[in-house]
Protein backbone atom coordinates (compact mmCIF):
# COMPACT_ATOMS: atom_id res chain seq x y z
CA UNK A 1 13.94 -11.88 6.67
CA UNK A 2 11.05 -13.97 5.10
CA UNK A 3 9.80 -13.00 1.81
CA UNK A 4 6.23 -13.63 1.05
CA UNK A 5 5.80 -13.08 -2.73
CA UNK A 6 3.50 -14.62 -5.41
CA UNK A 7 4.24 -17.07 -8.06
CA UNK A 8 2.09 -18.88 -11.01
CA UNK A 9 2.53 -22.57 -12.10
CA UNK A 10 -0.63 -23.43 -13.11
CA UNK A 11 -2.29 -21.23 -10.05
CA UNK A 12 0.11 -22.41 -7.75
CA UNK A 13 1.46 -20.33 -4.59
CA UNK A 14 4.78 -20.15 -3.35
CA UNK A 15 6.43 -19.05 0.02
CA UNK A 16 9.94 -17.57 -0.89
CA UNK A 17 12.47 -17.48 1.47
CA UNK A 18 15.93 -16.50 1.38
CA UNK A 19 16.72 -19.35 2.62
CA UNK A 20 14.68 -21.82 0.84
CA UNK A 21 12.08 -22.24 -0.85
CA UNK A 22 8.94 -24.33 -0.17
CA UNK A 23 5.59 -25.25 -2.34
CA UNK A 24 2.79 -23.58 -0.53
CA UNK A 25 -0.62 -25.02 -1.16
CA UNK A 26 -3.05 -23.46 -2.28
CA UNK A 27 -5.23 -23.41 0.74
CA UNK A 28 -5.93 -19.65 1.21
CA UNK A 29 -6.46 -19.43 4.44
CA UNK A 30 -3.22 -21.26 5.44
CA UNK A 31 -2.43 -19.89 9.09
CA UNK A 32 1.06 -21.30 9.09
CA UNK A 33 2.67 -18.64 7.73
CA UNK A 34 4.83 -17.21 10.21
CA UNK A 35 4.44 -13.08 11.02
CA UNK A 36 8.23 -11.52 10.26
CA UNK A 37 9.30 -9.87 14.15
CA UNK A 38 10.17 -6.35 13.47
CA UNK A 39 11.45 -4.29 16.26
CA UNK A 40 11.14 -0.38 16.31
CA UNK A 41 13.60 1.83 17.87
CA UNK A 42 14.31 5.59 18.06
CA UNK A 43 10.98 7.09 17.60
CA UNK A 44 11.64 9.45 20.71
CA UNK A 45 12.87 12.23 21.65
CA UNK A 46 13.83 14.28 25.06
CA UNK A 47 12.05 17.34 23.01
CA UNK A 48 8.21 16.65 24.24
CA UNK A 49 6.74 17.54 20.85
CA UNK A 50 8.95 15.84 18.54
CA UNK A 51 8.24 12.84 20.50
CA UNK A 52 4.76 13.10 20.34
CA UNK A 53 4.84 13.47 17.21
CA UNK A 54 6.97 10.56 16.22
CA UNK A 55 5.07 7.89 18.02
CA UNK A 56 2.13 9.63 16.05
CA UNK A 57 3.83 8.86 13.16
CA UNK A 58 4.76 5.11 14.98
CA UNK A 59 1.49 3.88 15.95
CA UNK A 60 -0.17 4.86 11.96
CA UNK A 61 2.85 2.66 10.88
CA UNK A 62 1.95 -0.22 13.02
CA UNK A 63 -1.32 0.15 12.05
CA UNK A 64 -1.26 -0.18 8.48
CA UNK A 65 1.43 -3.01 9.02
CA UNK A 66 -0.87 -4.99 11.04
CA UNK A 67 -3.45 -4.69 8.82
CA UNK A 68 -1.21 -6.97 6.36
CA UNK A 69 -1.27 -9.71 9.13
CA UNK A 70 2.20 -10.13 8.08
CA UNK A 71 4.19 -8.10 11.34
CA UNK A 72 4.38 -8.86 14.20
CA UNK A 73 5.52 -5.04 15.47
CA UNK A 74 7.62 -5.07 18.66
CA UNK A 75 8.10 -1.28 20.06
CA UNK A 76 11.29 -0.14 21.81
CA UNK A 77 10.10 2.98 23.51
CA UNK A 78 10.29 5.02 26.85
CA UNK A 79 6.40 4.29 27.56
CA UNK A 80 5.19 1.06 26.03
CA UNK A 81 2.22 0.99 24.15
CA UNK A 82 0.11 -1.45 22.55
CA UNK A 83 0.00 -1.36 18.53
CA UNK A 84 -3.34 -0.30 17.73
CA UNK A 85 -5.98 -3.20 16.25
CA UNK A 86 -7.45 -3.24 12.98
CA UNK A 87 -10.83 -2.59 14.98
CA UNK A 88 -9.12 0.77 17.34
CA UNK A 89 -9.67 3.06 13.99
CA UNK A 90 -12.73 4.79 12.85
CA UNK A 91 -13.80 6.07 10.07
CA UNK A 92 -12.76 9.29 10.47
CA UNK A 93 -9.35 8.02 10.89
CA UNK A 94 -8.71 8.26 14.57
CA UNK A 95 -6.37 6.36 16.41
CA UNK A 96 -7.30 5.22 20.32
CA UNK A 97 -4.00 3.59 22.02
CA UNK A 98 -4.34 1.21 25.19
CA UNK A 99 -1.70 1.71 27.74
CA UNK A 100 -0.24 -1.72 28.53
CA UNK A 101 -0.85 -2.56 32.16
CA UNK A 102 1.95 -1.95 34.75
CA UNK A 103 3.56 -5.64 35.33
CA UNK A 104 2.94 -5.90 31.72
CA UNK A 105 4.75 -2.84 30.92
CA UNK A 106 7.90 -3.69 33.62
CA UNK A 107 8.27 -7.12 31.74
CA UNK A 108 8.58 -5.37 28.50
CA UNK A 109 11.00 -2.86 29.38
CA UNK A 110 12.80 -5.74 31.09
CA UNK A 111 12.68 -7.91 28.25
CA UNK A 112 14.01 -5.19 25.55
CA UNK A 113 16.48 -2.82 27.69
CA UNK A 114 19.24 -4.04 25.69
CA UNK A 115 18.32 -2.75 22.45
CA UNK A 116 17.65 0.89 23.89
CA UNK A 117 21.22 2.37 23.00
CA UNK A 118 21.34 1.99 19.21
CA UNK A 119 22.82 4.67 16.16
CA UNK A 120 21.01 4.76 13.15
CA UNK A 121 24.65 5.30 11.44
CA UNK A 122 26.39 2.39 13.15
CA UNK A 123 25.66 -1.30 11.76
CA UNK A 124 23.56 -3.79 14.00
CA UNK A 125 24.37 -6.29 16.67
CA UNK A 126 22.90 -9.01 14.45
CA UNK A 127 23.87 -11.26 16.74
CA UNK A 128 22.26 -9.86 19.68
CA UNK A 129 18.83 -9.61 17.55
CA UNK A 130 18.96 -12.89 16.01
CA UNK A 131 18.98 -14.34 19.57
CA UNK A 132 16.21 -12.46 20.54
CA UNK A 133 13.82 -13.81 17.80
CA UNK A 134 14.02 -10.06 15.74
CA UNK A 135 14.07 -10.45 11.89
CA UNK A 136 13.69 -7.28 10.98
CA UNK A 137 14.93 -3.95 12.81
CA UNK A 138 13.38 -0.37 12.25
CA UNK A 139 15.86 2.43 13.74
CA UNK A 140 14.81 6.01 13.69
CA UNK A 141 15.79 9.44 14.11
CA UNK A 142 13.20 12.12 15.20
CA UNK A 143 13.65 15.59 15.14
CA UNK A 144 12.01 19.44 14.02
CA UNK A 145 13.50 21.55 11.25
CA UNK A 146 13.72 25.44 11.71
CA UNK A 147 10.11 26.41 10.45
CA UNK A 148 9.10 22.95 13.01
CA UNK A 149 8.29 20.15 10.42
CA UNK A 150 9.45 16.79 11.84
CA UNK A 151 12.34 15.37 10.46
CA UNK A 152 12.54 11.28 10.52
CA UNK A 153 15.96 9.66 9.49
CA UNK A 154 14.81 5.45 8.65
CA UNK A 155 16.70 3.08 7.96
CA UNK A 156 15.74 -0.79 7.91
CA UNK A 157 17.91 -3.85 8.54
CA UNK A 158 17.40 -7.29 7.29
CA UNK A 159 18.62 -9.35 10.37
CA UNK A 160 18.64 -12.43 8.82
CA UNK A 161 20.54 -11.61 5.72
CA UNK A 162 22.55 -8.89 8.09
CA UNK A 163 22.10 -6.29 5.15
CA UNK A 164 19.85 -2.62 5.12
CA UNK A 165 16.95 -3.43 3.20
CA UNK A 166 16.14 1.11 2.89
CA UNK A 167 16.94 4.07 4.53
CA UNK A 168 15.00 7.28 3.85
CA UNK A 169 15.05 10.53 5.28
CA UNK A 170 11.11 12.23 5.77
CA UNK A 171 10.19 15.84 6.38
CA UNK A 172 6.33 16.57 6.80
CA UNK A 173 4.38 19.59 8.21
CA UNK A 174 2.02 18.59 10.41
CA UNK A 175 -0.89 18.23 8.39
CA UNK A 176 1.44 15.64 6.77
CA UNK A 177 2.44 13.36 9.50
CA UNK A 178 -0.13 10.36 8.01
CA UNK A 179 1.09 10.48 4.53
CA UNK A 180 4.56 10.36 5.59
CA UNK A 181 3.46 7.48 8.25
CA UNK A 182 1.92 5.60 4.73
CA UNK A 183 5.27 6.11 2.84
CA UNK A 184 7.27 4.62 5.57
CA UNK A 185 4.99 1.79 5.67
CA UNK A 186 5.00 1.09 2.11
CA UNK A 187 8.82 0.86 2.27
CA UNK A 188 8.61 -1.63 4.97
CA UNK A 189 5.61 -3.79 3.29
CA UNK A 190 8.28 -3.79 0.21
CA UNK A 191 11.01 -5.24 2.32
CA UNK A 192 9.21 -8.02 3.67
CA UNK A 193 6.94 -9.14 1.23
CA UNK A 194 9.05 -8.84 -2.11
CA UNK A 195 6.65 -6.53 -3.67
CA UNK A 196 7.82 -3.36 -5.98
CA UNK A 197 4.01 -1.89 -5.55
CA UNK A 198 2.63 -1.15 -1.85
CA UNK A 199 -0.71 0.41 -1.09
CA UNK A 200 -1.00 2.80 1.89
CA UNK A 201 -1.27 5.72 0.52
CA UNK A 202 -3.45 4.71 -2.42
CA UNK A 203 -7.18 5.61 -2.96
CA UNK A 204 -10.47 3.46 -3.02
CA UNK A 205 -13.86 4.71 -5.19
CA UNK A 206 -16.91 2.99 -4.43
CA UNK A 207 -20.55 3.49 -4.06
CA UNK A 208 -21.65 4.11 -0.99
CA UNK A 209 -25.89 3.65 -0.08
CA UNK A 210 -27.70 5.40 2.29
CA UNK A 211 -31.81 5.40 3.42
CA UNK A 212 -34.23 2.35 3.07
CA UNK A 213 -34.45 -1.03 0.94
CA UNK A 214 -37.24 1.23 -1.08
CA UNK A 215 -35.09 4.60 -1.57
CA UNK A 216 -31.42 3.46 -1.53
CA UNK A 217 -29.67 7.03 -2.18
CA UNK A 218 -26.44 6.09 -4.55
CA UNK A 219 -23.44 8.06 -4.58
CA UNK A 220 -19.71 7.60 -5.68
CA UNK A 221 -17.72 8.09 -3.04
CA UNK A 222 -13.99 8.48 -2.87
CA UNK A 223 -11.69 7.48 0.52
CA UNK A 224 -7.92 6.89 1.22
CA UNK A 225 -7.06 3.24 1.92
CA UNK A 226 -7.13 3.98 5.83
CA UNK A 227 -10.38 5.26 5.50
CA UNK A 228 -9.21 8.96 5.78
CA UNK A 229 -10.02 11.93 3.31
CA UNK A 230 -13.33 10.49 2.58
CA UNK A 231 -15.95 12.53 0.48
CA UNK A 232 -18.80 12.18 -1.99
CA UNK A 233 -18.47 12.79 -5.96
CA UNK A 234 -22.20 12.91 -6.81
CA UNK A 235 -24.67 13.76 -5.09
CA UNK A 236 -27.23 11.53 -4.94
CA UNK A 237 -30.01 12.93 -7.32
CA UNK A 238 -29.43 9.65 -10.61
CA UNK A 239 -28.75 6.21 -9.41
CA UNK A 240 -25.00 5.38 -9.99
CA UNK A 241 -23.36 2.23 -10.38
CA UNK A 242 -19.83 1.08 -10.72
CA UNK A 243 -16.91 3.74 -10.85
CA UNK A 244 -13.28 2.32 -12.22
CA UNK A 245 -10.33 4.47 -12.33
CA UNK A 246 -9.65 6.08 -15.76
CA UNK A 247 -5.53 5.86 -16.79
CA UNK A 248 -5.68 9.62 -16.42
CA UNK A 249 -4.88 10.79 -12.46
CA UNK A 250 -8.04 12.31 -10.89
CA UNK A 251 -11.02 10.58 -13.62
CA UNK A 252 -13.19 8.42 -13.40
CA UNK A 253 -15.49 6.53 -15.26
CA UNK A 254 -19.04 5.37 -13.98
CA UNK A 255 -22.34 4.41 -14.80
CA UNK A 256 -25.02 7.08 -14.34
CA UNK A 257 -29.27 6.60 -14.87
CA UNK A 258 -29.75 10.02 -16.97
CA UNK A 259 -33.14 10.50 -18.00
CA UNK A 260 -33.93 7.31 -17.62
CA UNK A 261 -31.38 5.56 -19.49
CA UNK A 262 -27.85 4.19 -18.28
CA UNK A 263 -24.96 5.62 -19.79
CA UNK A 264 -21.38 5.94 -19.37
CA UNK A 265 -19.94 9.00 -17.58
CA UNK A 266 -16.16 10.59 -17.18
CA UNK A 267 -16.00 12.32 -13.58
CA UNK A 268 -13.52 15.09 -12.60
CA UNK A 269 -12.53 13.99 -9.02
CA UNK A 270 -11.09 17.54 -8.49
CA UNK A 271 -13.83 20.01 -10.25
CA UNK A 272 -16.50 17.10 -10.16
CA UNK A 273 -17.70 18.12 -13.82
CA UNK A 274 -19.12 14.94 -15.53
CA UNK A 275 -19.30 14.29 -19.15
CA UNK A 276 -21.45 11.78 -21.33
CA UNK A 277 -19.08 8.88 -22.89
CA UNK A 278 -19.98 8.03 -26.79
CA UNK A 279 -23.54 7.61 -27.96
CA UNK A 280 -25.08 4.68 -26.28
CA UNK A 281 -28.19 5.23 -24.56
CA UNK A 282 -27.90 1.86 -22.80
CA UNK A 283 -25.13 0.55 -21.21
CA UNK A 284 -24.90 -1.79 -18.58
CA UNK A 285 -21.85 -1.86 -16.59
CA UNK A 286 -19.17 1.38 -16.60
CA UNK A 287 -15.98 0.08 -18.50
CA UNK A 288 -12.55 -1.31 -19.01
CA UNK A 289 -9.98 1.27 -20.05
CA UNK A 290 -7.40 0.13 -22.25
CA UNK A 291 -4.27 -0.64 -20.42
CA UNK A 292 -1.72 1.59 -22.70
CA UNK A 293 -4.43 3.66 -24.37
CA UNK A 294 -6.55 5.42 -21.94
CA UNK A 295 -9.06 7.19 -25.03
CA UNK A 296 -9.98 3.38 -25.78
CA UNK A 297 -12.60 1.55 -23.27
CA UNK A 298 -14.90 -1.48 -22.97
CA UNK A 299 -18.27 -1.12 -22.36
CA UNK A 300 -21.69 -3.32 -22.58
CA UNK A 301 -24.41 -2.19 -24.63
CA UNK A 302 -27.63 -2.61 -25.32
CA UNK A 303 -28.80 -2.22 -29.38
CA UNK A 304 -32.14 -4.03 -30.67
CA UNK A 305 -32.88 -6.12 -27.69
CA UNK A 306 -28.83 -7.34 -28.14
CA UNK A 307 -26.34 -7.23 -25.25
CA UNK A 308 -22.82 -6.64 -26.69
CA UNK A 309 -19.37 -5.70 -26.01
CA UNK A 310 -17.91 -2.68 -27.93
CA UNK A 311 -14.65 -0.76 -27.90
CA UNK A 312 -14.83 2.67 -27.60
CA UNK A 313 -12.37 5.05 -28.95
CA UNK A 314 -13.00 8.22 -27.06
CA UNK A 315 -10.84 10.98 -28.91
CA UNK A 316 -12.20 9.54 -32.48
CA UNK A 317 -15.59 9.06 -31.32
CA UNK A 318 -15.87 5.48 -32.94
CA UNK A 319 -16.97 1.97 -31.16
CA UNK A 320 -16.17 -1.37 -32.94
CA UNK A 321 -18.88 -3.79 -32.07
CA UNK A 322 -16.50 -6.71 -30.39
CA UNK A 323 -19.21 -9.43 -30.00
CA UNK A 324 -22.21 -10.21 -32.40
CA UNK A 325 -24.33 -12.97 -30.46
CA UNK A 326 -28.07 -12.70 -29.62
CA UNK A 327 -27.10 -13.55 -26.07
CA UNK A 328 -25.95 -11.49 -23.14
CA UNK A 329 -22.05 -10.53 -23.27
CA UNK A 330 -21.03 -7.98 -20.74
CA UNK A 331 -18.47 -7.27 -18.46
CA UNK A 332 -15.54 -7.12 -20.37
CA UNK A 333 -11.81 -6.78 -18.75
CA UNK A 334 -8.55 -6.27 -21.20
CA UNK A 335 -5.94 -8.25 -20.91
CA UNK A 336 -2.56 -6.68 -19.14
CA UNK A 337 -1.35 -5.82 -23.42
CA UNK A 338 -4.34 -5.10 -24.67
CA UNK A 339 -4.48 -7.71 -26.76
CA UNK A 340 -6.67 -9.98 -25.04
CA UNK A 341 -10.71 -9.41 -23.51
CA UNK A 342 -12.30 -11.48 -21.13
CA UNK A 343 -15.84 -11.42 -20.82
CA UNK A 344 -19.60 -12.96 -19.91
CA UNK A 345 -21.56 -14.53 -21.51
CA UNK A 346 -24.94 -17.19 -21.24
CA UNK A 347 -24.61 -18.04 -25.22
CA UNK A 348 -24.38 -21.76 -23.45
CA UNK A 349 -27.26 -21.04 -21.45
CA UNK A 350 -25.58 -20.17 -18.23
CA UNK A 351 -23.39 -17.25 -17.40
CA UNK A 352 -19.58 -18.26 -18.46
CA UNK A 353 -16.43 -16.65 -19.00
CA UNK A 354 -15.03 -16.14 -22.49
CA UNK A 355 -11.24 -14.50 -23.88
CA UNK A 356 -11.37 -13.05 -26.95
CA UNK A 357 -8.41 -12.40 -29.00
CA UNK A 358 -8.90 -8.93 -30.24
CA UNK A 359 -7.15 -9.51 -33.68
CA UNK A 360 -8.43 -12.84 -34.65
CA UNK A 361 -11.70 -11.84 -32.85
CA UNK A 362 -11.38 -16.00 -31.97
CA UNK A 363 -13.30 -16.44 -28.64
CA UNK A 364 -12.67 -19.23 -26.29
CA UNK A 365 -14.80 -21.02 -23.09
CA UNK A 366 -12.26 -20.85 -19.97
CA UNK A 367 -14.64 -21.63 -16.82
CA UNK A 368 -15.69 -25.05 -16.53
CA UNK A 369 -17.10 -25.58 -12.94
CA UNK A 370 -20.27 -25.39 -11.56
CA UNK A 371 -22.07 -22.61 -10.89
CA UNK A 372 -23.01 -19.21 -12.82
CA UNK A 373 -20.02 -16.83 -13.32
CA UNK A 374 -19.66 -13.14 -14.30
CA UNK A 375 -17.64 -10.17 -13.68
CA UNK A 376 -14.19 -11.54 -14.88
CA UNK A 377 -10.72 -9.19 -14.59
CA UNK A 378 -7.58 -9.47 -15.62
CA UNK A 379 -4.76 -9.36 -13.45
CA UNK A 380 -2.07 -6.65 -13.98
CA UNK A 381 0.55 -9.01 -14.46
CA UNK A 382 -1.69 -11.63 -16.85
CA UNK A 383 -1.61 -14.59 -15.17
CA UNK A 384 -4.80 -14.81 -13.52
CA UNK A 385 -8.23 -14.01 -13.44
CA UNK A 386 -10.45 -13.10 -10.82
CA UNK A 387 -14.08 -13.66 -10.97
CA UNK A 388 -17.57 -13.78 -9.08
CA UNK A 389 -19.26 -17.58 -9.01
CA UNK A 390 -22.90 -18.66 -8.00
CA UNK A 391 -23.72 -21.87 -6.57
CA UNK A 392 -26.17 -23.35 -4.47
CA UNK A 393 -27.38 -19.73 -3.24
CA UNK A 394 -23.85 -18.41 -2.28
CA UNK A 395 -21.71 -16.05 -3.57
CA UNK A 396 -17.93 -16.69 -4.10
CA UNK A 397 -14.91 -14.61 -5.34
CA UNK A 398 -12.19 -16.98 -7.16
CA UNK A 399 -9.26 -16.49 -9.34
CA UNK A 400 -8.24 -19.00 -12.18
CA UNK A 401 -5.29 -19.17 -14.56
CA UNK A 402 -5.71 -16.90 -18.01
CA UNK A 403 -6.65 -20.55 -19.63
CA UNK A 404 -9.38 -21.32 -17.27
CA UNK A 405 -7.26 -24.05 -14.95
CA UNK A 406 -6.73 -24.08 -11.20
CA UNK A 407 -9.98 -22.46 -10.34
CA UNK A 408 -9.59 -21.60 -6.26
CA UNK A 409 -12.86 -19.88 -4.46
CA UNK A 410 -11.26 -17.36 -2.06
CA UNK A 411 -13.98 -15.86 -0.08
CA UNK A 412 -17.99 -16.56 -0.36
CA UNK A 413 -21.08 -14.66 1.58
CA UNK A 414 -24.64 -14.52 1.23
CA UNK A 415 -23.40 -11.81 -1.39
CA UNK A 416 -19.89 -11.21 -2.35
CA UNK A 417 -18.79 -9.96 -5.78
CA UNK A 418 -17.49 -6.85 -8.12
CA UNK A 419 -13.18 -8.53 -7.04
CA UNK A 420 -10.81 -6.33 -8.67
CA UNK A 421 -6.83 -6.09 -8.46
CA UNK A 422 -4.66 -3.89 -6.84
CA UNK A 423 -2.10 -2.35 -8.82
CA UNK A 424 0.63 -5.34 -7.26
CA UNK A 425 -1.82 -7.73 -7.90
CA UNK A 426 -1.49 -9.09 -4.85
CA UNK A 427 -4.54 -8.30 -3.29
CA UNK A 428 -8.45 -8.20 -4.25
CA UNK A 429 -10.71 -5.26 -3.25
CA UNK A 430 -14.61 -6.42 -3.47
CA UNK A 431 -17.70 -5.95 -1.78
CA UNK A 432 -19.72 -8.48 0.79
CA UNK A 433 -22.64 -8.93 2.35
CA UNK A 434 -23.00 -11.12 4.79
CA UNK A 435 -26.62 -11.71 4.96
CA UNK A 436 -30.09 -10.63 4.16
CA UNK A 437 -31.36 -8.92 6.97
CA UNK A 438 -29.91 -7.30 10.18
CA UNK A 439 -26.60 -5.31 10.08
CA UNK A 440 -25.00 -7.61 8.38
CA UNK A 441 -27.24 -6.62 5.28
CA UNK A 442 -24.97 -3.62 4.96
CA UNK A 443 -22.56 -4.07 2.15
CA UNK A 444 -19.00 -3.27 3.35
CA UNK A 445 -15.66 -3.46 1.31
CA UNK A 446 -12.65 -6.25 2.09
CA UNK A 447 -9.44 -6.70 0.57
CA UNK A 448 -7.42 -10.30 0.77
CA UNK A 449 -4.00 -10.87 0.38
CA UNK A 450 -4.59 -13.73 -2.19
CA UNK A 451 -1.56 -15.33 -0.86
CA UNK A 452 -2.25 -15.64 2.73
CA UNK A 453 -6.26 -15.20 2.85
CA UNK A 454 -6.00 -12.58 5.25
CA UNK A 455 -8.89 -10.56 4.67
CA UNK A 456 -9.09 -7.00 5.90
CA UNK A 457 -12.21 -4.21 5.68
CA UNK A 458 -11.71 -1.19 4.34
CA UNK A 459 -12.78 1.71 7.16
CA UNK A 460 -16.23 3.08 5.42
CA UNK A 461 -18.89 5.19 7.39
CA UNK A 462 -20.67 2.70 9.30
CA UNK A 463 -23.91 3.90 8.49
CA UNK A 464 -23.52 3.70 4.57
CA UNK A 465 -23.04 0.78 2.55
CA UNK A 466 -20.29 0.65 0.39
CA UNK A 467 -20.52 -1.72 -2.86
CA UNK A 468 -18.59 -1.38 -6.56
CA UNK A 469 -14.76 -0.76 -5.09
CA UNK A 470 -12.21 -0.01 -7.77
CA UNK A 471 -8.82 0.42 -6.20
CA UNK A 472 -6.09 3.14 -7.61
């Protein structure tokens, strides 16, 4: 089975393959990468329920694979249906399935009748499947316990390298069905792309905007990476800018106007209590939590007319002034060890990036194109850095190498910034506008797959805007 994983020599991309490997260039939106065939089998059963239930369970699988753009899902089933489009879910998270029409369906059914007697226990025909173009091969096993949760038994073959890739066994009540849906996925994305970190059943926080251009209403809002589960944290009264995950599960940090001044707030996503963060009364952007330490942050602000970065230790209540320049320095990332800070700065007299080494304090001058740039982060694993860029009245979203070589622009809009990682690293998560006016003036929030370019939007409420992602 092809393995699409990412690789760095000097911001260079490589497409990995069992059986051989091949420089990619670094043209993002390279279209030549080939979608791996998986077939699905065995997500039936002659009980009417349990086979509901399963192809339930089926279709939110194919969903959230083809949202990767790297399946191409092929369904071995009793009634054929089509896999549902990244456009056939809602924001409420419903599904809508197109029944395939009939000569459509009879070629199908044709086409894949010998594949419809298989044992999850018993190895493959490899043979058989190879012929038939399959590279990977999903075989399931449906069924109810006693107290009627549904049972799944999956296992996954790699055809190509004729070897299981996982098996799993699932049981989920039927308020569960989706999460268990989002863990089989996430095996599968592993398998095929390489990657020890998936994403389907992580969480996106945001700010969503609601009324007119004159009285935007702010709120952080939190949803589940399908766009499910989606609810408000604040409610609208302060204006609110820029959540990021805290290292602690369920906080949050954010930037909050309270009386009159931005400042830097801790949110509760369970009891929604908020709490003031150290003793600035003006801050500018919420901050950077420490990677290992999560009582230590970055943050912007404001003292004397000055724009500088401090660290904040929040059990000790002490911040050590990192930068001491009469320009603007702001938006400061940590490196993956916490060693490291990258930040903004227009001490040059346009907006640049700068790493700081947090022991020497010795600051360096990585961008060198054109263009205004701010908003730099780290990636998890170090070797990049993703950023917004300005030029000629666009917006862009690139990544560059820690040193500032191999800038590549990745994505650009009338207004496109704010890119952080996912935990793999494989992906960004930002927010775009595509123009001015119109409905495209709404702010909506895309990830890419910064090996392939495929760019996918996150499922927001349609009549909110949704700007500042951070993705957990």
């Amino acid at each position: 089975m092809k393995i699409l994983k990412l690789s760095l020599l000097i911001l260079s991309f490589f497409l990995v393959s069992k059986q051989a490997i091949a420089t990619l260039n670094i043209d993002i939106k390279n279209s030549e990468i080939a979608k791996t065939k998986i077939l699905f089998v065995g997500f039936e059963s002659q009980n009417f329920t349990v086979s509901n239930e399963a192809k339930q369970v089926l279709q939110k699988v194919i969903f959230n694979l083809k949202t990767t753009n790297l399946v191409e899902p092929l369904i071995q089933n009793n009634i054929y249906q089509t896999a549902p489009d990244e456009q056939s879910i809602d924001a409420s998270n419903n599904l809508k399935t197109e029944i395939l029409p009939e000569k459509q369906l009879e070629k199908q059914l044709e086409k894949q009748s010998q594949f419809r007697s298989v044992d999850i226990n018993e190895i493959p025909d490899f043979e058989k499947y190879l012929n038939a173009g399959i590279e990977g091969l999903v075989l399931a096993q449906v069924g109810h316990d006693p107290i009627g949760n549904l049972e799944i038994r999956v296992r996954m073959w790699d055809i190509l390298d004729r070897k299981q890739t996982f098996g799993k066994f699932y049981s989920a009540s039927r308020d569960n069905h989706r999460k268990t849906a989002n863990m089989i996925s996430d095996e599968i994305y592993k398998s095929i792309s390489g990657e020890t970190i998936s994403h389907f059943n992580s969480q996106i926080v945001y700010v969503s905007e609601t009324g007119n251009f004159r009285k935007r209403i702010k709120k952080i809002s939190l949803i589940d990476f399908d766009g499910a589960n989606y609810r408000n944290l604040t409610d609208g009264q302060e204006m609110v800018l820029t959540p990021i995950f805290s290292k602690r599960r369920g906080e949050l940090y954010y930037l909050r106007y309270f009386q009159g001044h931005p400042q830097i707030f801790n949110l509760n996503t369970r009891t929604l209590r908020s709490q003031k963060v150290g003793g600035f009364r003006n801050t500018t952007f919420a901050p950077s939590v420490h990677p290992k330490s999560p009582d230590k942050i970055l943050l912007t602000a404001i003292e004397n007319g000055n724009s500088d970065i401090h660290e904040l230790n929040i059990a000790q209540n002490f911040a050590k002034k990192l930068t001491k320049s009469p320009a603007i320095d702001t938006t400061a990332s940590y490196s993956p060890d916490g060693n490291s800070i990258v930040f903004e700065s227009d001490r040059d007299g346009s907006q640049e990036l700068y790493v700081m080494n947090l022991e020497t304090l010795s600051q360096n001058k990585i961008s060198n194109g054109e263009g205004s740039y701010s908003k730099p982060m780290w990636s998890p694993d170090g070797k990049l850095i993703a950023f917004t860029k300005q030029k000629n009245n666009t917006f862009f979203v690139g990544v560059m190498n820690s040193k500032g070589m191999g800038e590549k622009l990745l994505t650009s809009a009338y207004l496109v910034e704010g890119a952080r990682w996912s935990p793999s690293g494989r992906y960004l998560i930002y927010s775009k506008k595509r123009a001015p006016y119109g409905k495209d003036s709404i702010p909506r929030i895309f990830i890419m797959d910064i090996i392939t370019g495929h760019e996918h939007e996150i499922p927001t409420p349609k009549d909110e805007g949704a700007t500042d992602p951070d993705w957990n």
